[in-house]
N, C-alpha and C. Protein backbone atom coordinates (compact mmCIF):
# COMPACT_ATOMS: atom_id res chain seq x y z
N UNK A 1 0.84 -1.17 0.00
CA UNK A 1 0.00 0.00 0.00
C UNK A 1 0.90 1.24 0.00
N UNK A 2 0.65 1.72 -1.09
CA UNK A 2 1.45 3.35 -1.11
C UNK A 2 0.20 4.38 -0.53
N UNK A 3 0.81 5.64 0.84
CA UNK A 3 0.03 6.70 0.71
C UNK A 3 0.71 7.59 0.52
N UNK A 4 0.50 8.83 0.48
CA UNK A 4 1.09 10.11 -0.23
C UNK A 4 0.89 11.40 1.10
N UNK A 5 1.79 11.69 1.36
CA UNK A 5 1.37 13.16 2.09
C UNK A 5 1.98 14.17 1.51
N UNK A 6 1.15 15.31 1.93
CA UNK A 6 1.04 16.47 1.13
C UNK A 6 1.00 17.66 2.04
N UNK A 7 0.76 17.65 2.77
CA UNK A 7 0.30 18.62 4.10
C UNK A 7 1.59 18.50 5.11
N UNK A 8 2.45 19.14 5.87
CA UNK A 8 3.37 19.08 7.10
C UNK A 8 2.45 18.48 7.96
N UNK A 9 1.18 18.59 8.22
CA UNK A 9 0.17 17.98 9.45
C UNK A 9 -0.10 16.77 9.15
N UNK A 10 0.30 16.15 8.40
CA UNK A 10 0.12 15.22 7.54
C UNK A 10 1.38 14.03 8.27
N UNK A 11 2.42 14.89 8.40
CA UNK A 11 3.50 13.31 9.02
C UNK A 11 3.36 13.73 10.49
N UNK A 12 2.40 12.84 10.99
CA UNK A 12 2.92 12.45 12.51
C UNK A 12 3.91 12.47 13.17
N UNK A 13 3.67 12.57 14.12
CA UNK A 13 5.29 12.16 15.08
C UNK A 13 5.24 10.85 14.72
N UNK A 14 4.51 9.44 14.40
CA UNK A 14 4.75 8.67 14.55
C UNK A 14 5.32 8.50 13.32
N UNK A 15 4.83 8.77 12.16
CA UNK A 15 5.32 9.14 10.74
C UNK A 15 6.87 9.42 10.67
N UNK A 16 7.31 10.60 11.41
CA UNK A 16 8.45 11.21 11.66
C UNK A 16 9.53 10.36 12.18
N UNK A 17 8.77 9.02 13.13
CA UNK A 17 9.98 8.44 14.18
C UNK A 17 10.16 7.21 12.94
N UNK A 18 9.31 7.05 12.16
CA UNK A 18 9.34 5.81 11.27
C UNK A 18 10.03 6.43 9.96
N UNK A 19 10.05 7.61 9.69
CA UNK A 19 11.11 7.56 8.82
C UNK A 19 12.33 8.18 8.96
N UNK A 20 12.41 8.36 10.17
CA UNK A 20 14.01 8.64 10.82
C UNK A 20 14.72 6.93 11.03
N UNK A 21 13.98 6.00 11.77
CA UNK A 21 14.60 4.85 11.76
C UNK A 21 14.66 4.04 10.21
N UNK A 22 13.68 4.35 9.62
CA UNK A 22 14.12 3.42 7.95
C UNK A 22 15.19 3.85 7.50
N UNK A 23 15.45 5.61 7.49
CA UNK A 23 16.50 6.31 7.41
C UNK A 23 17.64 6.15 7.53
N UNK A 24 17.59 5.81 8.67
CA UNK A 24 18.99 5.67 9.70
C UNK A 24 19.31 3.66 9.25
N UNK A 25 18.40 3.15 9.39
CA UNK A 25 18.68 1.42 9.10
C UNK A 25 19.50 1.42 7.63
N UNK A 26 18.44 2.70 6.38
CA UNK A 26 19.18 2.55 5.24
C UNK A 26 20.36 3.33 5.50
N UNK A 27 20.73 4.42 5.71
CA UNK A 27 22.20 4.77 5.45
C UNK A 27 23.37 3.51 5.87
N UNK A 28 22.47 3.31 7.50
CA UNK A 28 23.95 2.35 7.86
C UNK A 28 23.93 1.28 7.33
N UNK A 29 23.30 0.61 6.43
CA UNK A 29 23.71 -0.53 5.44
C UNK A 29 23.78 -0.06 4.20
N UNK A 30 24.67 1.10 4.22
CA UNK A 30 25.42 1.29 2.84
C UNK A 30 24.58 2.67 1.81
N UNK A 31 23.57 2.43 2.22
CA UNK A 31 22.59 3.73 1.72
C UNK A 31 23.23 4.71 1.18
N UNK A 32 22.54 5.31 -0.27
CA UNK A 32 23.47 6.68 -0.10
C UNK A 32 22.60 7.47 -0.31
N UNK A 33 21.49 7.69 0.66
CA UNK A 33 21.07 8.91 0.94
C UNK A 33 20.91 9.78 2.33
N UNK A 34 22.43 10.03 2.34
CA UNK A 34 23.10 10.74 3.22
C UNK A 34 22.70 11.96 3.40
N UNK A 35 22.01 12.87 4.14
CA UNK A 35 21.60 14.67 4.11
C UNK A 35 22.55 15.25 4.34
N UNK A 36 22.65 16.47 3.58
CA UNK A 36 24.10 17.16 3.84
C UNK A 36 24.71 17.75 5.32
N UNK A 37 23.60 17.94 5.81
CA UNK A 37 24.12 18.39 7.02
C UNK A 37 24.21 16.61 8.04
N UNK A 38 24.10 15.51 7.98
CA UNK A 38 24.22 15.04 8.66
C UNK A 38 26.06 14.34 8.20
N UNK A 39 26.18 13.80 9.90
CA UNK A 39 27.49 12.94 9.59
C UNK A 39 27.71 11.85 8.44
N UNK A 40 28.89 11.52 8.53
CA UNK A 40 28.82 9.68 6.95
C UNK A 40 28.99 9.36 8.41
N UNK A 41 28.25 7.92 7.42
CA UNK A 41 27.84 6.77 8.66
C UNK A 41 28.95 6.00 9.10
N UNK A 42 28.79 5.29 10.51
CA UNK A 42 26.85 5.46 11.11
C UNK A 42 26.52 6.55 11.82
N UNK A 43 25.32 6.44 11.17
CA UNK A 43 24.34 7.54 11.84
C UNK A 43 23.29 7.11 12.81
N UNK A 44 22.50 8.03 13.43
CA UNK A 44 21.76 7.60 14.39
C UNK A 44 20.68 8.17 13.98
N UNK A 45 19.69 8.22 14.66
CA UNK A 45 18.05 8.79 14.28
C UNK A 45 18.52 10.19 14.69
N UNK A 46 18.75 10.55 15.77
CA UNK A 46 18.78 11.87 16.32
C UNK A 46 19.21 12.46 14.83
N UNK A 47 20.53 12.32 14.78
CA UNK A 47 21.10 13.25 13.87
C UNK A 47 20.46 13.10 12.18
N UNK A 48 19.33 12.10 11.81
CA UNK A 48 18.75 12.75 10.85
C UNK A 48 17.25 13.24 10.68
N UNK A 49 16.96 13.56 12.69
CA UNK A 49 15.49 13.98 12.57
C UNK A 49 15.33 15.89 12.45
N UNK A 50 16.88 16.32 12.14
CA UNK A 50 16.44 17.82 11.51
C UNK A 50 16.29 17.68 9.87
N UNK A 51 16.93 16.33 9.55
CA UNK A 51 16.22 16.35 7.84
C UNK A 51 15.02 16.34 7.71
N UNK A 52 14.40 15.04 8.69
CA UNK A 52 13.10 14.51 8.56
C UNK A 52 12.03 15.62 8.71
N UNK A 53 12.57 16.55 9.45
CA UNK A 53 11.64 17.57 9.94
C UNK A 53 11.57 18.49 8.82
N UNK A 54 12.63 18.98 8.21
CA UNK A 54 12.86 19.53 7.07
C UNK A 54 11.83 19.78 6.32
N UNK A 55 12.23 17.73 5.51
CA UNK A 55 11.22 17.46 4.44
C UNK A 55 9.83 17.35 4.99
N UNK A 56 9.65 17.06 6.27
CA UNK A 56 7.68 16.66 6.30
C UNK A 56 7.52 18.22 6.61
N UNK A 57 8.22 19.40 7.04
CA UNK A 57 7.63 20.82 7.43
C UNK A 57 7.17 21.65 5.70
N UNK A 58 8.05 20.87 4.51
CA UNK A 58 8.32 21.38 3.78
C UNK A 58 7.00 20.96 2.56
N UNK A 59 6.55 19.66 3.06
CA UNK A 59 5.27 19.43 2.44
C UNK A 59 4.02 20.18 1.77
N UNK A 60 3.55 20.16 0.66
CA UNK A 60 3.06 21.17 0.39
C UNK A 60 1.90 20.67 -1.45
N UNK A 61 0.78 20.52 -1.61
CA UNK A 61 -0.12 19.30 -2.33
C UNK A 61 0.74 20.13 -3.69
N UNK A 62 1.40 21.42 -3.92
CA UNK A 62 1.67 22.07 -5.49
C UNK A 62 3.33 21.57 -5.50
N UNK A 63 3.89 21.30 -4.41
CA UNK A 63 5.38 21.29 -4.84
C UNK A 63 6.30 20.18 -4.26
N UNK A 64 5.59 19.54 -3.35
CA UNK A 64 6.27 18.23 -2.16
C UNK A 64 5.30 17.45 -1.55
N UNK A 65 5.72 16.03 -2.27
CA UNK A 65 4.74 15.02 -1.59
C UNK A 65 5.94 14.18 -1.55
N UNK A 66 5.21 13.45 -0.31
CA UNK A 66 5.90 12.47 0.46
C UNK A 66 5.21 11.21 0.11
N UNK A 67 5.81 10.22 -0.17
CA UNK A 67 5.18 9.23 -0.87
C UNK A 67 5.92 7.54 0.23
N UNK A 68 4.99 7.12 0.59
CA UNK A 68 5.16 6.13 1.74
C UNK A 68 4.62 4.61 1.54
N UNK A 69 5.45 3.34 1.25
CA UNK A 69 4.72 2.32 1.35
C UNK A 69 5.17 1.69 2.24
N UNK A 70 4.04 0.44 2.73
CA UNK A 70 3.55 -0.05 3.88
C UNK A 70 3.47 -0.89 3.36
N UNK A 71 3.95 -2.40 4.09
CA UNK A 71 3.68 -3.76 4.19
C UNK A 71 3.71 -4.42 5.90
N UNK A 72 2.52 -4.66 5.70
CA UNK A 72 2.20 -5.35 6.99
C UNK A 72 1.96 -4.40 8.40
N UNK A 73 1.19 -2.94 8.05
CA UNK A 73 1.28 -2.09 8.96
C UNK A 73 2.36 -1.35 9.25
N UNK A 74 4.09 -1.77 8.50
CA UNK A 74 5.22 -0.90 9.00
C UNK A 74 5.50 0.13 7.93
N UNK A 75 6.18 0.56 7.84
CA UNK A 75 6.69 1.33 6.88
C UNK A 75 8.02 0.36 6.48
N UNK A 76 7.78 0.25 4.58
CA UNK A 76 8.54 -0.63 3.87
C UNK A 76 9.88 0.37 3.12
N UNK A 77 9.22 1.74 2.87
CA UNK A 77 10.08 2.43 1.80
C UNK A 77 9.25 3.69 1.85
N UNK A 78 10.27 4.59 1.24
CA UNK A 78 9.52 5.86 1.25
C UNK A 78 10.11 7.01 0.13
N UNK A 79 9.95 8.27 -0.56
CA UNK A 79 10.38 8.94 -1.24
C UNK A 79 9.85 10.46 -1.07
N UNK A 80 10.51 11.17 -1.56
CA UNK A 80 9.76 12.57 -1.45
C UNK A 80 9.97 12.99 -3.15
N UNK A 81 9.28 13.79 -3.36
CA UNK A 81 8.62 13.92 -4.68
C UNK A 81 8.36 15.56 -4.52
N UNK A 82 9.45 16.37 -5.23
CA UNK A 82 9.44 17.58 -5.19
C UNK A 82 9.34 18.72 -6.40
N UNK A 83 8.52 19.47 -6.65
CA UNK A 83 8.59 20.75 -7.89
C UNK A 83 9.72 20.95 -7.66
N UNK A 84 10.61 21.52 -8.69
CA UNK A 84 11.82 22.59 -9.03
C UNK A 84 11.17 23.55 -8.91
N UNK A 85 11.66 24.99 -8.14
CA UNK A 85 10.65 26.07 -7.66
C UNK A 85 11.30 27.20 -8.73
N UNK A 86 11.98 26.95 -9.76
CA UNK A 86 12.91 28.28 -10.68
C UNK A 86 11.57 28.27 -11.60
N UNK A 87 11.27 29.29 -12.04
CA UNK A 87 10.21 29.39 -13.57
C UNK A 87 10.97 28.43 -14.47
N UNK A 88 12.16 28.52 -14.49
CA UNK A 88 12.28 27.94 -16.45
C UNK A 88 12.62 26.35 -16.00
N UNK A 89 12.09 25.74 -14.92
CA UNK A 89 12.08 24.21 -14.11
C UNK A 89 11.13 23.51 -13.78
N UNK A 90 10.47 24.66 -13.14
CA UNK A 90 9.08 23.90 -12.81
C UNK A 90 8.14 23.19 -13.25
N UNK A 91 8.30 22.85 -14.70
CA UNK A 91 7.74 21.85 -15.37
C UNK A 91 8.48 20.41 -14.94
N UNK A 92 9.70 20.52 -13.93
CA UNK A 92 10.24 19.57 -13.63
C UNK A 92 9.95 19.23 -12.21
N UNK A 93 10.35 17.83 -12.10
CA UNK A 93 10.24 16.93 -10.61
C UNK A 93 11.53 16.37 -10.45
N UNK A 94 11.63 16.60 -9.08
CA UNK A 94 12.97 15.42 -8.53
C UNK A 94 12.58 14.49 -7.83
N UNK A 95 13.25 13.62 -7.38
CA UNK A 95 12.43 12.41 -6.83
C UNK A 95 14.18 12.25 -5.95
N UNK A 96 13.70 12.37 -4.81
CA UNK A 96 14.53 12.08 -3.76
C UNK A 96 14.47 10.96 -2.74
N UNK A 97 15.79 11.35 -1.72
CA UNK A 97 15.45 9.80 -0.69
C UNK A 97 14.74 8.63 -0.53
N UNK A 98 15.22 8.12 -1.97
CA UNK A 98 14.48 7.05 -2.41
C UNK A 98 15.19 5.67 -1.42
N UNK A 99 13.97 5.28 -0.30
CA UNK A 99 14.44 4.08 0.36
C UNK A 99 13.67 2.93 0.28
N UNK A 100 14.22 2.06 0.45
CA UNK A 100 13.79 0.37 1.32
C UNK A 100 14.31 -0.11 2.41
N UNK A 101 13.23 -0.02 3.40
CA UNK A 101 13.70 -0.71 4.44
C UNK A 101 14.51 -1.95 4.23
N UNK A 102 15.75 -1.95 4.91
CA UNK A 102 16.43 -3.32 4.76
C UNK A 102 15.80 -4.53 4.87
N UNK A 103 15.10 -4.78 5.43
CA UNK A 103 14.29 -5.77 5.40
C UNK A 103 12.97 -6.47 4.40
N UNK A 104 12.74 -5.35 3.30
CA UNK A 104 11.69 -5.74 2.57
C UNK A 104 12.58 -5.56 1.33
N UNK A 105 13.96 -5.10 1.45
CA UNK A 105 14.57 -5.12 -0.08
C UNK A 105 14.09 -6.38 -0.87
N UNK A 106 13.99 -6.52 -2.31
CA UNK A 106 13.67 -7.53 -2.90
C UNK A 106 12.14 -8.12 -3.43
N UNK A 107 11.40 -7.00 -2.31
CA UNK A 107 9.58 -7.21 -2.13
C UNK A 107 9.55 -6.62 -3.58
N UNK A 108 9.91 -5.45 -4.15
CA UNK A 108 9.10 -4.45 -5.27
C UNK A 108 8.63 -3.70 -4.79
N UNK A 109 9.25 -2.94 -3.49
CA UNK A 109 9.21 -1.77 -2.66
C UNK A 109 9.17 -0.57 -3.88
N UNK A 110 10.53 -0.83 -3.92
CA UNK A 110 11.70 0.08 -4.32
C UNK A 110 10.61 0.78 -5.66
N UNK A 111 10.36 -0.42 -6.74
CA UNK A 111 9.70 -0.11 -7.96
C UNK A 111 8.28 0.39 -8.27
N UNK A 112 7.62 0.02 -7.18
CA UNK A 112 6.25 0.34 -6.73
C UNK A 112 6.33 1.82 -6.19
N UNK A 113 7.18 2.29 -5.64
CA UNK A 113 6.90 3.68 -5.10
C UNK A 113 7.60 4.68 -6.38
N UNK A 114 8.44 3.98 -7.19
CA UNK A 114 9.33 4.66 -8.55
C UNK A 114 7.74 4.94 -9.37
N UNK A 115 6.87 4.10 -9.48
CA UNK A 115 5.87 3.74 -10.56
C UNK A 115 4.95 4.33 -10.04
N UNK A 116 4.46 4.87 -8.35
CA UNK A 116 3.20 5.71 -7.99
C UNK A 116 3.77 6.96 -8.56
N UNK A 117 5.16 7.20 -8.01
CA UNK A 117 5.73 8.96 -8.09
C UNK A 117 6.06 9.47 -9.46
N UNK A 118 5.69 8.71 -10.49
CA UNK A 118 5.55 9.10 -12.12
C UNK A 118 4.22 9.37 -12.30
N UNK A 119 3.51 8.79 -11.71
CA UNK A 119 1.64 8.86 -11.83
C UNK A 119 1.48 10.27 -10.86
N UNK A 120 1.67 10.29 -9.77
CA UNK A 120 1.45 11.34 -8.82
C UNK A 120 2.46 12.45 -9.43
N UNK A 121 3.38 12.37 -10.34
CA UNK A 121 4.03 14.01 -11.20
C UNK A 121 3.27 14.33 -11.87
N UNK A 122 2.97 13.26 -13.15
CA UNK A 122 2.08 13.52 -13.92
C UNK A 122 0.47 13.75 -13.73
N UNK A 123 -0.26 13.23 -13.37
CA UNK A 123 -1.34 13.24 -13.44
C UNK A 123 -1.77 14.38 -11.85
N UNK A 124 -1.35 14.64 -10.78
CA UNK A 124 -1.85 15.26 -9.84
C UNK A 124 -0.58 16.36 -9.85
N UNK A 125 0.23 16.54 -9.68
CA UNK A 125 1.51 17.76 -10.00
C UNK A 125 1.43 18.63 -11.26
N UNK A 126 0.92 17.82 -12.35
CA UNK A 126 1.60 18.46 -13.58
C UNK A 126 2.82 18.24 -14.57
N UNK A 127 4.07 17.75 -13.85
CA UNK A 127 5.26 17.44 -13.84
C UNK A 127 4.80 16.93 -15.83
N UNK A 128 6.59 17.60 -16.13
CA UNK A 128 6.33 16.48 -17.39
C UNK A 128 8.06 15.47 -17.60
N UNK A 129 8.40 16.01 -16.72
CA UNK A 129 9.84 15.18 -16.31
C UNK A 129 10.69 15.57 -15.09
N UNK A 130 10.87 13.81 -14.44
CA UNK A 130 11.57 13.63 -13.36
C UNK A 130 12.80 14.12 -13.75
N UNK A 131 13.74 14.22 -12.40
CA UNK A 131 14.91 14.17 -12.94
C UNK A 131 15.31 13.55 -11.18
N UNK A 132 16.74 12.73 -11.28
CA UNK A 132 16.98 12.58 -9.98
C UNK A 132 18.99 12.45 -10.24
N UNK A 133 19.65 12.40 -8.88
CA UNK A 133 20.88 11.87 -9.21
C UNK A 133 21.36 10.78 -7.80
N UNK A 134 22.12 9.75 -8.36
CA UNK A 134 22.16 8.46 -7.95
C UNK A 134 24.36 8.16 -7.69
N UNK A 135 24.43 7.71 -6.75
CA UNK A 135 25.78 7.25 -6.34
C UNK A 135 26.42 6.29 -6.99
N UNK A 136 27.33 5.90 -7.97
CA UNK A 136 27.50 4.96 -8.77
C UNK A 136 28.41 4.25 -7.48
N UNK A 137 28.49 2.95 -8.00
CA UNK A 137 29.40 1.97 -7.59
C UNK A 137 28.64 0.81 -6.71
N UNK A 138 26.91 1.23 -6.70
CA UNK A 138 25.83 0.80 -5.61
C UNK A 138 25.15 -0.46 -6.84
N UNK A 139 25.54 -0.22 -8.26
CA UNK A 139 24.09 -0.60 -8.84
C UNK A 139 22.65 0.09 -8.96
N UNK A 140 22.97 1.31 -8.55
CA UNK A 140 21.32 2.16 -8.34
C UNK A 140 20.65 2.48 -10.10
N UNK A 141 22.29 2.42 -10.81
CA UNK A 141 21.52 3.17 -12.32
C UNK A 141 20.86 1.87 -13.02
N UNK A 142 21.14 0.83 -12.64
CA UNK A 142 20.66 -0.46 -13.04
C UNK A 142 19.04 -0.58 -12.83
N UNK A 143 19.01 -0.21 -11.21
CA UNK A 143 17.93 -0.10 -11.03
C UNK A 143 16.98 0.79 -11.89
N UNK A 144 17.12 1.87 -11.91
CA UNK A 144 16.30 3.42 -12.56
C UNK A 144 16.21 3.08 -13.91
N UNK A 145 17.25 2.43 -14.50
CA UNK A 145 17.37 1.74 -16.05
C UNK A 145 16.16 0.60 -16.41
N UNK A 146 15.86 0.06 -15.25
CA UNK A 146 15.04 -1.11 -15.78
C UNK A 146 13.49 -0.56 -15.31
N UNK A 147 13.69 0.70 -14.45
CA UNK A 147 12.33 1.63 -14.22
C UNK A 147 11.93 2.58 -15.73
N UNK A 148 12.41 2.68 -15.97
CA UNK A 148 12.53 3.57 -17.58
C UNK A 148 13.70 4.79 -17.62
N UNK A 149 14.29 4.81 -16.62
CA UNK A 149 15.04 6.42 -16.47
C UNK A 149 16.14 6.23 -17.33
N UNK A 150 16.88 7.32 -18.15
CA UNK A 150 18.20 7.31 -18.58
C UNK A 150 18.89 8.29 -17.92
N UNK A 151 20.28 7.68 -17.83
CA UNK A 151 21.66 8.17 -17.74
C UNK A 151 21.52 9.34 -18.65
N UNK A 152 21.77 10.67 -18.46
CA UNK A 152 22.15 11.82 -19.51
C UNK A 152 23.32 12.79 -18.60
N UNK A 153 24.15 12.33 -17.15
CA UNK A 153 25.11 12.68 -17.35
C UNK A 153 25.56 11.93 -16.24
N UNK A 154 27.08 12.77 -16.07
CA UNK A 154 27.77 12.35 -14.59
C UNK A 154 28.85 13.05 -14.28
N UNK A 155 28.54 13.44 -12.94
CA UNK A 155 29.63 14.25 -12.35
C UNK A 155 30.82 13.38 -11.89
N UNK A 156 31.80 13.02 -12.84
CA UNK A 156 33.11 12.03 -11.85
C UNK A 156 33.44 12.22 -10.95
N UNK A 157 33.80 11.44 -10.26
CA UNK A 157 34.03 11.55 -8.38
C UNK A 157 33.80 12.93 -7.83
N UNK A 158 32.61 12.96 -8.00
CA UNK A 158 32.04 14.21 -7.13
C UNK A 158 31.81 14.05 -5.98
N UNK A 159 31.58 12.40 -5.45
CA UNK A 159 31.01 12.14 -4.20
C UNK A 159 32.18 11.55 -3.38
N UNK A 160 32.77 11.85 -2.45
CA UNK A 160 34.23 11.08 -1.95
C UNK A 160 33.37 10.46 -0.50
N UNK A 161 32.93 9.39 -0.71
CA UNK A 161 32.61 8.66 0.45
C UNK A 161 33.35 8.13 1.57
N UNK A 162 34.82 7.88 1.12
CA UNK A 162 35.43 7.57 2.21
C UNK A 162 37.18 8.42 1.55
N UNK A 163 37.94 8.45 2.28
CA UNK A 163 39.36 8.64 1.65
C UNK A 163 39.96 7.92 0.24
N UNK A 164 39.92 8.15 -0.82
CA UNK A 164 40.66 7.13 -1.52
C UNK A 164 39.27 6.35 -2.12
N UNK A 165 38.36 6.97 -1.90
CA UNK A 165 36.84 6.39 -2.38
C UNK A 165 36.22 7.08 -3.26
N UNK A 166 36.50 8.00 -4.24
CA UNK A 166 35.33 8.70 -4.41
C UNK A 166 34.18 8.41 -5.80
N UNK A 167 33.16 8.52 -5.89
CA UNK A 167 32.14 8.01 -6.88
C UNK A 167 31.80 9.50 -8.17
N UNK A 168 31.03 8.84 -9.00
CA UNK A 168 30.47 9.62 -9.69
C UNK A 168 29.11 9.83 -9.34
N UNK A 169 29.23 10.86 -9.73
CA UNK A 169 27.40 11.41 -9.27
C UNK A 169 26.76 11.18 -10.47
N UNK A 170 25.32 10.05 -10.99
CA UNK A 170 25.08 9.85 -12.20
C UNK A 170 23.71 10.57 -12.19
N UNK A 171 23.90 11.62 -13.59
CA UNK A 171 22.35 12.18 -13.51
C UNK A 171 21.36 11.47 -14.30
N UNK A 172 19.84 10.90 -13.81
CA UNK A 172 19.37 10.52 -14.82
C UNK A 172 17.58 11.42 -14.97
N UNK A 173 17.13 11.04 -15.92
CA UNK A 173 16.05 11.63 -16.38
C UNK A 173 14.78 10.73 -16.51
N UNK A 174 13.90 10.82 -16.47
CA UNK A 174 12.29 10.36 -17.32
C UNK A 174 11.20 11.23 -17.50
N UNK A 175 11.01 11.03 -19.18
CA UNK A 175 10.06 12.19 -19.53
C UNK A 175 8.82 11.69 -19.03
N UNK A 176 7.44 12.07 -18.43
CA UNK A 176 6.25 11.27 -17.92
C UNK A 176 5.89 11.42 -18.96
């Protein structure tokens, strides 16, 4: 079951504590959706509930939806789904903090919430293309590749994850 919030009144505290811990479970098994202001992992909940607060304060039905699926009453995976706020963009969407709980990886989490947040750009946003960017060296463009998205660039080791580590930042696209 995917639901969608749209409203800041909309994520609960209980909302809030459930996607600080999916959060925190995905970074520290390798995740790379790290917030800039928080530490590289491990991380703890504390230190990514000023993101969490961020994104659910930032909610809003014309420019940020939060997009949430559920298996078995928990929270499985989650994404936020945002307008570009520039005039010559805003025909565009990003699609961020795209997670799976460690534990349901493999369900069709991951693809099921990729496949609501193209329907919810297009058809309730407006959106006429996503755009997102992804950590190479994970397998993530594999993923987005077999969702429909293309590769149209990459920043080389833009991302230095550890010393002596650093990745390319891969940009990809889908027109809705």
């Amino acid at each position: 079951m995917i639901a969608q919030l749209s409203r800041p009144q909309d994520a609960t505290a209980a909302v809030r504590r459930a996607l600080g811990a999916c959060w925190t479970a995905v970074v520290n098994a390798g995740g790379a959706v790290v917030p800039m202001d928080c530490p590289l992992p491990p991380v703890t909940e504390a230190a990514l509930r000023p993101a969490v607060g961020r994104i659910t304060r930032g909610l809003s039905p014309e420019n940020s939806r939060l997009l949430l699926a559920t298996m078995d009453g928990a929270l499985a995976g989650w994404l936020l789904l945002r307008r570009e706020p520039h005039p010559l963009v805003a025909h565009c969407g990003v699609v961020n903090h795209v997670q799976t709980q460690v534990h349901f990886r493999g369900t069709g989490i991951g693809i099921a919430l990729m496949r609501h947040a193209q329907r919810v750009g297009r058809d309730e946003m407006g959106l006429e293309r996503l755009q997102l960017a992804v950590r190479s060296g994970l397998g993530l463009e594999e993923f987005y590749r077999k969702a429909g998205w293309t590769e149209v660039g990459r920043w080389p080791g833009a991302l230095r994850v550890a010393p002596g580590d650093d990745r390319d930042e891969i940009l990809m696209s889908l027109a809705l």
